[in-house]
Protein backbone atom coordinates (compact mmCIF):
# COMPACT_ATOMS: atom_id res chain seq x y z
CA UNK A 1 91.15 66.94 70.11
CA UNK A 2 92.87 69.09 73.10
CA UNK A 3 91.76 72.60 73.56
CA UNK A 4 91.91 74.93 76.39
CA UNK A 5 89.05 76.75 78.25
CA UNK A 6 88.82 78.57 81.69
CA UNK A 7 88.43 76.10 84.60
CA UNK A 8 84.84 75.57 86.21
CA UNK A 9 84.77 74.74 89.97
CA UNK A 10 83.49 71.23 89.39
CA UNK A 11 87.00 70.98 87.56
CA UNK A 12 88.72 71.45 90.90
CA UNK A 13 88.26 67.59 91.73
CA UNK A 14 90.06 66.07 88.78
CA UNK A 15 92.69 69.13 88.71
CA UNK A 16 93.70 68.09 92.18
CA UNK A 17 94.27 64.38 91.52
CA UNK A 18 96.36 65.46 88.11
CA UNK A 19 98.85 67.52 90.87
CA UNK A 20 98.81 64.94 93.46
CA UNK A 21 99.28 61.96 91.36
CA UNK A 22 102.30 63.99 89.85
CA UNK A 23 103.67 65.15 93.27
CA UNK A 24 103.28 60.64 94.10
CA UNK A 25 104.76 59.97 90.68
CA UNK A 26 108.18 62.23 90.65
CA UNK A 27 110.64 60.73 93.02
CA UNK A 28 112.41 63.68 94.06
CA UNK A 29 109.28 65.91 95.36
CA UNK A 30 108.18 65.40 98.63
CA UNK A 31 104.38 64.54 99.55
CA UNK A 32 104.25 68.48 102.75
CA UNK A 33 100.41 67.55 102.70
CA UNK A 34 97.69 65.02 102.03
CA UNK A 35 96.33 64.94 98.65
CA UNK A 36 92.66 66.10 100.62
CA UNK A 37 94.80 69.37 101.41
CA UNK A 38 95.92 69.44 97.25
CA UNK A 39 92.35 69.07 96.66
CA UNK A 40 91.50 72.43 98.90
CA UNK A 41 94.65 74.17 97.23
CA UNK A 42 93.33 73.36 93.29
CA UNK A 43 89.46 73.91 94.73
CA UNK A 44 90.57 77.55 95.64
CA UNK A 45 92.77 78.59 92.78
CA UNK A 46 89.86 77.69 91.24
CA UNK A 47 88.20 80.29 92.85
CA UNK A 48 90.21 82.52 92.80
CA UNK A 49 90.51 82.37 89.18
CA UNK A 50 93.26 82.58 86.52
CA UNK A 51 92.82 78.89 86.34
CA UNK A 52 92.70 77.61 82.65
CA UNK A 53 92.07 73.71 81.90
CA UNK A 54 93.47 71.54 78.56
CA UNK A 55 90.73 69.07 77.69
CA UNK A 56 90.97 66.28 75.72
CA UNK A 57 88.12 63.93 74.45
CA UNK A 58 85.70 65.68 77.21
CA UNK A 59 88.46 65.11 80.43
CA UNK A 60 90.40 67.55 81.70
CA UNK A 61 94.02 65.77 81.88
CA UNK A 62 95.85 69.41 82.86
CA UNK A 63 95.78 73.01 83.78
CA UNK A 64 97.77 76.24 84.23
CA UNK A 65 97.00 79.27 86.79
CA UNK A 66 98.45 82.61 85.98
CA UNK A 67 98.03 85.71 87.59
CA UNK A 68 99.24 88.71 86.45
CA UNK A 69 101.64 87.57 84.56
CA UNK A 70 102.80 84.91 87.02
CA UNK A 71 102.49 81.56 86.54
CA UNK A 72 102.04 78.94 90.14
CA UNK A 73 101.06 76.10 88.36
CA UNK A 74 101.26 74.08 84.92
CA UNK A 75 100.36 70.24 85.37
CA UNK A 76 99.63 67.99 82.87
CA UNK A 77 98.04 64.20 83.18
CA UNK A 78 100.47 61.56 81.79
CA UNK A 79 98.26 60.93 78.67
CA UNK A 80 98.55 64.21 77.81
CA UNK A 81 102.23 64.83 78.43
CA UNK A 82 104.25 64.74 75.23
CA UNK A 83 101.39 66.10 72.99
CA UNK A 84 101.72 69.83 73.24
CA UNK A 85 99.10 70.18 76.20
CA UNK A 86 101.21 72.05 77.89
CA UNK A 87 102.37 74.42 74.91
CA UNK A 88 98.68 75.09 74.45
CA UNK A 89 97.93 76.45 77.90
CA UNK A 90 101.34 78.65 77.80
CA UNK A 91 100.31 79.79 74.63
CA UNK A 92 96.76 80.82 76.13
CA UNK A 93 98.61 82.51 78.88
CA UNK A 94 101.31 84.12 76.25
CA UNK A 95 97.86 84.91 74.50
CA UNK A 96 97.04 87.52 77.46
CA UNK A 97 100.36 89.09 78.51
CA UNK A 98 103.49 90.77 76.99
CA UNK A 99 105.68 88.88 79.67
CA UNK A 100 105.13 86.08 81.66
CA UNK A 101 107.79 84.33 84.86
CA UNK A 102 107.37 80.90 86.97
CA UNK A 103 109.56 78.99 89.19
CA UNK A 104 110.63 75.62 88.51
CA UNK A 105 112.46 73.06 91.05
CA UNK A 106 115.79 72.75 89.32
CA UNK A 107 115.78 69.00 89.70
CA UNK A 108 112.61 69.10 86.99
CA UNK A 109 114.78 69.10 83.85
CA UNK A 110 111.93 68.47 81.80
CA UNK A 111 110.24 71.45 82.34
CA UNK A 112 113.41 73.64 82.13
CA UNK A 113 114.06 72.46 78.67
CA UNK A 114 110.15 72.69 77.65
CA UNK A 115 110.54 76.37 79.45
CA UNK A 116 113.62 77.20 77.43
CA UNK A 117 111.93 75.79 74.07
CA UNK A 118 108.99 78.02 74.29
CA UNK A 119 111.50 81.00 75.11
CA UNK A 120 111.88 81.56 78.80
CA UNK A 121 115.23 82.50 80.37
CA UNK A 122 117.05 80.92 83.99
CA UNK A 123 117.21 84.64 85.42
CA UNK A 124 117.48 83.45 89.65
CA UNK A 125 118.06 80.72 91.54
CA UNK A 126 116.55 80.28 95.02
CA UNK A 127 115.71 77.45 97.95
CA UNK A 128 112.49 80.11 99.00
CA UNK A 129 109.91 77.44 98.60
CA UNK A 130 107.81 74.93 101.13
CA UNK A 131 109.61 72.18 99.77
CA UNK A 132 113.28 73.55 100.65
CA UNK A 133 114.32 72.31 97.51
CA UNK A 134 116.57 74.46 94.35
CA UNK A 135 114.03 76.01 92.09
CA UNK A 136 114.52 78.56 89.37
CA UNK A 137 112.69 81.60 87.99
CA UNK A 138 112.61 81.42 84.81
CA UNK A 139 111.27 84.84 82.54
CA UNK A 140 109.28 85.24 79.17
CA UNK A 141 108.66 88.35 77.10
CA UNK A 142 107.00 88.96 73.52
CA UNK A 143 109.17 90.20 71.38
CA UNK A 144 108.73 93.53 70.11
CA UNK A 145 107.73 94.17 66.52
């Protein structure tokens, strides 16, 4: 069973391998540090809170961080890609604001169309990012009613 809770810091470990074995796993995304620097980066989102984590059978195979209303992050371990992990932690982070935006590198089709299923909209297009690479903000908001 996959649920989602709010990430501890001895998460941080296993949070960090899920976004540097994606980062090693997607050929178009180049490695800007060592997956000891990813492991740093996850430890202090952690911290710094926001963080939630999708467990499934007692592992943690993802998490998303949102901060007021922005979402940096939303990775998900291969076994749990394909099985609505990551519609659960949107839906926790829909769960706690009226609107919600991300970026996205254009070349990650996969995650547009997920995006676009669970009703964000393309609204920019940029190159701002460490990675020099086309990314897209994409924009959510609950509908009123």
């Amino acid at each position: 069973m996959m649920f989602v809770r709010p990430a501890k810091p001895s998460d941080a470990p296993v949070l960090a391998a899920i976004l540097s074995d994606w980062i090693d796993e997607t050929e178009w995304m180049p490695r800007l540090r060592a997956r000891e620097a990813d492991a740093r980066f996850v430890a202090d989102m952690v911290h710094g809170g926001g963080v939630d984590v999708l467990e499934l059978n007692g592992a943690c195979v993802g998490f998303l961080q949102e901060t007021e209303g922005h979402v940096s992050a939303l990775y998900l371990a291969p076994t749990a890609r394909g099985r609505n992990g990551g519609k659960l932690l949107l839906d926790a982070a829909k769960a706690r604001s009226d609107k919600l935006d991300l970026w996205t590198f254009v070349a990650n089709e996969g995650a547009r169309r997920f995006y676009r299923r669970e009703g964000f909209v393309e609204v920019e297009q940029s190159c701002d990012n460490d990675e020099r690479l086309p990314d897209v903000r994409m924009v959510w908001e609950r509908e009123a009613g």
